[in-house]
C-alpha atoms as a PDB file:
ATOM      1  CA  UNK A   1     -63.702 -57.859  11.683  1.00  0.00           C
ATOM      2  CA  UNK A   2     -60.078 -56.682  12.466  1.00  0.00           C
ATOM      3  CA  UNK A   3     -57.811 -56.294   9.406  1.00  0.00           C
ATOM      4  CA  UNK A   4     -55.064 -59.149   8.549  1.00  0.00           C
ATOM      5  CA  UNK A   5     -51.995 -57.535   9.457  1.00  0.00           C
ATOM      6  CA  UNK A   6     -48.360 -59.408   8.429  1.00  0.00           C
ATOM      7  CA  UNK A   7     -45.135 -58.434   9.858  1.00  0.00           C
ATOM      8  CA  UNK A   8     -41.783 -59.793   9.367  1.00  0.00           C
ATOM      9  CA  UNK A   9     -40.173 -62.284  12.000  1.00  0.00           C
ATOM     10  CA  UNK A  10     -36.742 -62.156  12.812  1.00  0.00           C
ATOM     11  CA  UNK A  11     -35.613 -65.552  12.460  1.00  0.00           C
ATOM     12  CA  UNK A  12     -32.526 -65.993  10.054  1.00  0.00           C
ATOM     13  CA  UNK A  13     -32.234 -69.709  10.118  1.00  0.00           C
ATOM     14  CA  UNK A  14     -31.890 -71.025   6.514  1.00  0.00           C
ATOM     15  CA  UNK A  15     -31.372 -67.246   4.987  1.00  0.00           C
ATOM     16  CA  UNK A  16     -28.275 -66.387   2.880  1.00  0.00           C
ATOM     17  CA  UNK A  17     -27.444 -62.884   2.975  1.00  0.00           C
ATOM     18  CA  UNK A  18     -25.257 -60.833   1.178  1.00  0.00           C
ATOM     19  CA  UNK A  19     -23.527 -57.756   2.259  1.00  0.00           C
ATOM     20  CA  UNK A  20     -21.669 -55.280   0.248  1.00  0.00           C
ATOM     21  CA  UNK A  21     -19.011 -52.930   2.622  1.00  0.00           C
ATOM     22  CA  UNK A  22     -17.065 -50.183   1.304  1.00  0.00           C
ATOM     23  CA  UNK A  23     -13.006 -50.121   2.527  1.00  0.00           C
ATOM     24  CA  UNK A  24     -13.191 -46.568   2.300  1.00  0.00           C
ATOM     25  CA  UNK A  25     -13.477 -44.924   6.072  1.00  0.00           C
ATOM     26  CA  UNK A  26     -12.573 -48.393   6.648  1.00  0.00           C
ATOM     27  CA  UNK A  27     -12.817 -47.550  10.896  1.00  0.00           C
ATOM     28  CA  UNK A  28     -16.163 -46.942  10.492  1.00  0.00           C
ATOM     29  CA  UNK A  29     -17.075 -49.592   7.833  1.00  0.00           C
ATOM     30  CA  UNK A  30     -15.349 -52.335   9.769  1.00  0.00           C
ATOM     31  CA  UNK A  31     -17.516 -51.733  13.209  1.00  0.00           C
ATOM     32  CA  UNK A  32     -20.382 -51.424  10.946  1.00  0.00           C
ATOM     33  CA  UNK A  33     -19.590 -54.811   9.404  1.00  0.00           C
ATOM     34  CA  UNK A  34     -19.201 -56.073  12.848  1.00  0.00           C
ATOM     35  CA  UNK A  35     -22.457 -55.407  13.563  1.00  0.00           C
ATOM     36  CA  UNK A  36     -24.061 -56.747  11.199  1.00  0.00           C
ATOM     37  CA  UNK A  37     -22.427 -59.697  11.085  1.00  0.00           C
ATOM     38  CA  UNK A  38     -23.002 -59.924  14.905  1.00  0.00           C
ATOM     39  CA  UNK A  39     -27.033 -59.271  13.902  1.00  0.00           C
ATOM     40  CA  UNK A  40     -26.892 -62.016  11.712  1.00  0.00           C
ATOM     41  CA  UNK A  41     -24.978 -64.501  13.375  1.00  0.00           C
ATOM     42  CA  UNK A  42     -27.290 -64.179  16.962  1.00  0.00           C
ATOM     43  CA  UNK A  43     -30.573 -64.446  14.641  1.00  0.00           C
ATOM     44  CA  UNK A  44     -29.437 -67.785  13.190  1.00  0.00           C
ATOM     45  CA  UNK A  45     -27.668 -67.040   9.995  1.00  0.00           C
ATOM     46  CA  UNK A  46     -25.245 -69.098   9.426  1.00  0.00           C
ATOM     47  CA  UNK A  47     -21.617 -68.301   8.619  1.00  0.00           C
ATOM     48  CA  UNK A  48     -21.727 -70.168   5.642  1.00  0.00           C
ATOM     49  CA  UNK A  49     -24.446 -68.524   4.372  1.00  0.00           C
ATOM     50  CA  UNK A  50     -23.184 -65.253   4.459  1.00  0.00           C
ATOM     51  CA  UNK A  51     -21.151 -63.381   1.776  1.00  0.00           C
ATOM     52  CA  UNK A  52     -19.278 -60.492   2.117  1.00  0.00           C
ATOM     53  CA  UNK A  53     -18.217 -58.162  -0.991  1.00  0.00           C
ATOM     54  CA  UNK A  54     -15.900 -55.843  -0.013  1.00  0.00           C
ATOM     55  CA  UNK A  55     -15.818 -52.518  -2.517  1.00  0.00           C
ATOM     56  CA  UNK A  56     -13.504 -49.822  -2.799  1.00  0.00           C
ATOM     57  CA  UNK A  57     -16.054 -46.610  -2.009  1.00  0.00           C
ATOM     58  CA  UNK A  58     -19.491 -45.775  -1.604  1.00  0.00           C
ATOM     59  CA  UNK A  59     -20.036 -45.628  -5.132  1.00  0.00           C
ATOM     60  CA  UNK A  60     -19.453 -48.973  -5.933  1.00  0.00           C
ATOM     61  CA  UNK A  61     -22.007 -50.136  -3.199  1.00  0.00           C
ATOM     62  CA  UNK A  62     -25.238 -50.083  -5.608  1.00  0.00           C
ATOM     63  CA  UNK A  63     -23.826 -51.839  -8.581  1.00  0.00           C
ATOM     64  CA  UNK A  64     -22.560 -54.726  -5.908  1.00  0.00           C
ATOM     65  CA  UNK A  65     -25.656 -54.781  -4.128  1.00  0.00           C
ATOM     66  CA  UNK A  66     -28.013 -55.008  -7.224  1.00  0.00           C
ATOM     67  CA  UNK A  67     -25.622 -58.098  -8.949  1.00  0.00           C
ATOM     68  CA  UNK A  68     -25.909 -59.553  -5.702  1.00  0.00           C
ATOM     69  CA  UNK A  69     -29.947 -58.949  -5.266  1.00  0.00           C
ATOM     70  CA  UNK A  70     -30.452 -59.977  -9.046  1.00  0.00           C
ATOM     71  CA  UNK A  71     -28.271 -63.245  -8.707  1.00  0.00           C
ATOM     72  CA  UNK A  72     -30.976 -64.753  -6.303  1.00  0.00           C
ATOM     73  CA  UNK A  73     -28.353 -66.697  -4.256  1.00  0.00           C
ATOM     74  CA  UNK A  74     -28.754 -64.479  -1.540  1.00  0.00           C
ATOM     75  CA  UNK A  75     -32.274 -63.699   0.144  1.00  0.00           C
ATOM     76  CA  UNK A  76     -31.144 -60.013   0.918  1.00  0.00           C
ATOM     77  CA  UNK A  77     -28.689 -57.957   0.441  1.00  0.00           C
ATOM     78  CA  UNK A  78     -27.206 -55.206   3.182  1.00  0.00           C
ATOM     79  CA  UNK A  79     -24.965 -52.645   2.149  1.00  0.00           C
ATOM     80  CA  UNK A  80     -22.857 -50.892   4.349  1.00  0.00           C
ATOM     81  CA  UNK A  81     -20.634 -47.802   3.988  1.00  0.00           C
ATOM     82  CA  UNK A  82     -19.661 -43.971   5.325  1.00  0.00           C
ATOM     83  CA  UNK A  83     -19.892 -41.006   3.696  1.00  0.00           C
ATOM     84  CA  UNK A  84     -18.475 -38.228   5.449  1.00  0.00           C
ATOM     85  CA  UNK A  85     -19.011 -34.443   4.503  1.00  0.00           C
ATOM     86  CA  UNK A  86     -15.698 -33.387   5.907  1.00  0.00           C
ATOM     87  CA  UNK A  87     -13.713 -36.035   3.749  1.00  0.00           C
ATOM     88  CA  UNK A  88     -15.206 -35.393   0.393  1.00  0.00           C
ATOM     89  CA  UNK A  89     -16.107 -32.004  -1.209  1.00  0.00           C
ATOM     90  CA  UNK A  90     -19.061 -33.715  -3.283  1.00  0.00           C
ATOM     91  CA  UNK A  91     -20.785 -35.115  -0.381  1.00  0.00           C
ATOM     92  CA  UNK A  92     -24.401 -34.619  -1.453  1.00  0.00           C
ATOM     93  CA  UNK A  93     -23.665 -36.183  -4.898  1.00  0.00           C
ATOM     94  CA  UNK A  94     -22.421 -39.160  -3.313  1.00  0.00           C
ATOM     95  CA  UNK A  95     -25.386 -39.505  -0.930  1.00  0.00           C
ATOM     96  CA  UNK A  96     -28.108 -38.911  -3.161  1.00  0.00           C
ATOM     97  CA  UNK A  97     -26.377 -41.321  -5.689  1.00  0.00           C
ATOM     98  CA  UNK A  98     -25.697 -44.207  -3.240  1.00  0.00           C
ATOM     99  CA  UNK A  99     -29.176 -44.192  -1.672  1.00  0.00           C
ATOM    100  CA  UNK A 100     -31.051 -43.575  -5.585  1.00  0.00           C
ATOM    101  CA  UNK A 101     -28.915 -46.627  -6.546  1.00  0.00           C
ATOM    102  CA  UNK A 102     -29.130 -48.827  -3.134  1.00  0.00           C
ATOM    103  CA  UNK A 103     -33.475 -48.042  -3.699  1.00  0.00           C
ATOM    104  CA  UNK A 104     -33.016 -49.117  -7.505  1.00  0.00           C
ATOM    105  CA  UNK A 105     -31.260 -52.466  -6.628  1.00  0.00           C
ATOM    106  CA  UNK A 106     -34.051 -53.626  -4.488  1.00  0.00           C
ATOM    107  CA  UNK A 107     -36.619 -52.413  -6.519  1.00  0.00           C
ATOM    108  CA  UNK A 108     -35.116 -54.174  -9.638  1.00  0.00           C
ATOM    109  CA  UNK A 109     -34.087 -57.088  -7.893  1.00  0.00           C
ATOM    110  CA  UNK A 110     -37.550 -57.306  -5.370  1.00  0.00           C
ATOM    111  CA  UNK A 111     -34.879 -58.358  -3.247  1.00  0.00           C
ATOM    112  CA  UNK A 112     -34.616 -56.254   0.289  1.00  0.00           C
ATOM    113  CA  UNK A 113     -31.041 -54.539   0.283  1.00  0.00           C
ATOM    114  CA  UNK A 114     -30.949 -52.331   3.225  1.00  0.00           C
ATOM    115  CA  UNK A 115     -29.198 -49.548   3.551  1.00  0.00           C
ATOM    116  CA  UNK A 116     -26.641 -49.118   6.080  1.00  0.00           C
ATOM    117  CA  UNK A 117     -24.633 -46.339   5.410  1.00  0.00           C
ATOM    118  CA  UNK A 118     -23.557 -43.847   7.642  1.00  0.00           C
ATOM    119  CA  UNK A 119     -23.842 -40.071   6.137  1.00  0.00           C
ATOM    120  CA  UNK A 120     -22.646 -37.949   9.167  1.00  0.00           C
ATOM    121  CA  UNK A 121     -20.973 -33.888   8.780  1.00  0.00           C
ATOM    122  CA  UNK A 122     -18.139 -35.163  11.206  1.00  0.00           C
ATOM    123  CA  UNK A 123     -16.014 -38.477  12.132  1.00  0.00           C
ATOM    124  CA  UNK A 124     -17.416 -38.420  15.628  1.00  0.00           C
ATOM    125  CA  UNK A 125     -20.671 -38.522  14.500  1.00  0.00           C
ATOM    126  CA  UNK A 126     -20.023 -41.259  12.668  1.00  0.00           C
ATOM    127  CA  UNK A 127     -18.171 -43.440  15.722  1.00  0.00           C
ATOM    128  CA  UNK A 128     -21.470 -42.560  17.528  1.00  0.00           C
ATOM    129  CA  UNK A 129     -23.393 -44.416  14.979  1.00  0.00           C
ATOM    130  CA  UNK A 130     -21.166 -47.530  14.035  1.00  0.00           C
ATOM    131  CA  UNK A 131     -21.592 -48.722  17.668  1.00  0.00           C
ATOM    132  CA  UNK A 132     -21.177 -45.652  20.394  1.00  0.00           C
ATOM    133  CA  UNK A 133     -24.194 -44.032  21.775  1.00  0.00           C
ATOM    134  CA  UNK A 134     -26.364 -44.043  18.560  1.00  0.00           C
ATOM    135  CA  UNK A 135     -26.470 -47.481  18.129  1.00  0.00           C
ATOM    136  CA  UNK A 136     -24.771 -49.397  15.283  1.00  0.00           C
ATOM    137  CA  UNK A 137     -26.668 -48.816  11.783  1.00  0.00           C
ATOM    138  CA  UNK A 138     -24.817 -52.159  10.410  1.00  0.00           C
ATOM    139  CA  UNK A 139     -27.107 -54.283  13.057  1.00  0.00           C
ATOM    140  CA  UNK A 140     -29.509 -52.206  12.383  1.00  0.00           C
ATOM    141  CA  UNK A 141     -29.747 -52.701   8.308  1.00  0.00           C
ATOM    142  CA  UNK A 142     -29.096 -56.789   8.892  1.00  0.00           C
ATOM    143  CA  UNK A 143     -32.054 -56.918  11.477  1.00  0.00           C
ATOM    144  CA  UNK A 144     -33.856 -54.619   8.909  1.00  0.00           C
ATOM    145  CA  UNK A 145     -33.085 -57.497   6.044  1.00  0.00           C
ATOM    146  CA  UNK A 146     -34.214 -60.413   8.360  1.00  0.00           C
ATOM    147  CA  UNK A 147     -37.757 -58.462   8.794  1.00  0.00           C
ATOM    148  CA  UNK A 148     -37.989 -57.664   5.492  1.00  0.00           C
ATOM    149  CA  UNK A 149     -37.601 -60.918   4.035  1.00  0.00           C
ATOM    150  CA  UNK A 150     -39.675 -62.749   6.546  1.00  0.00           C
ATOM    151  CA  UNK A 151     -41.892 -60.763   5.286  1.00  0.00           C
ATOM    152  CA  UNK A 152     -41.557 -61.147   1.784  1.00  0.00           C
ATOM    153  CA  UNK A 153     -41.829 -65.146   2.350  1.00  0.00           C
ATOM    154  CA  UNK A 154     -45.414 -64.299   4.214  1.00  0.00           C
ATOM    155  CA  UNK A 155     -46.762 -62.273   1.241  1.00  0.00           C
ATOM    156  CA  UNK A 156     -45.951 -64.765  -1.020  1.00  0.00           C
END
């Protein structure tokens, strides 16, 4: 007998999502935003059920994400943000803090909040990954919260 095996569909219709973006490196967090808004929008989310929290820096990400997750008005959460080593001389503190406290939210919550932050050594490498060459890591979180709570609804 082959083992049941669930996976996450990516069908948005009826989902509310919330997504946190930071202002800071605001070029970068705006294409990210655009791309996951984009994700959203083309996997039948629908405008109206899609908040945006805008926050002033990385920092603030996790404690808007996890009020967001715990408020259970919004199916997932996605946070997006850039954290680049150049621009900050604390860079690993930020990092490690963001992604402890983007992990917490959805553990606390049992809400997905996916993490789409950018953490790059250079601004280039940072276009490359808000929609250049690498791809745009905003879709890619919002496609990331569609799976996830597809599949969330299928363990339950």
């Amino acid at each position: 007998m082959a083992p049941r095996v669930l996976a996450g569909h990516l069908n948005g219709n009826g989902l509310r999502i919330g997504v946190v973006v930071s202002r800071f490196n605001d070029f970068i967090c705006e294409r990210l935003l655009d791309g996951a808004l984009d994700c959203l929008k083309r996997h039948g989310v629908a405008d109206g059920d899609i908040l945006v929290a805008r926050v002033p820096g990385a920092l603030e990400i996790p404690v808007t994400a996890r009020r967001l997750a715990l408020s259970k008005r919004h199916d997932a959460v996605v946070a997006l943000g850039c954290v680049i080593r150049g621009e900050t001389s604390h860079y690993e503190q930020v990092c490690s803090e963001l992604a402890r406290g983007i992990a917490a939210a959805a553990l606390e919550s049992g809400r997905p909040v996916t993490f789409g932050v950018v953490t790059t050594e250079t601004l280039m490498q940072a276009i490359e990954r808000a929609g250049a060459k690498g791809g745009n890591r905003g879709w890619d979180a919002a496609l990331a919260a569609l799976e996830m709570v597809n599949l969330f609804k299928s363990l339950d």
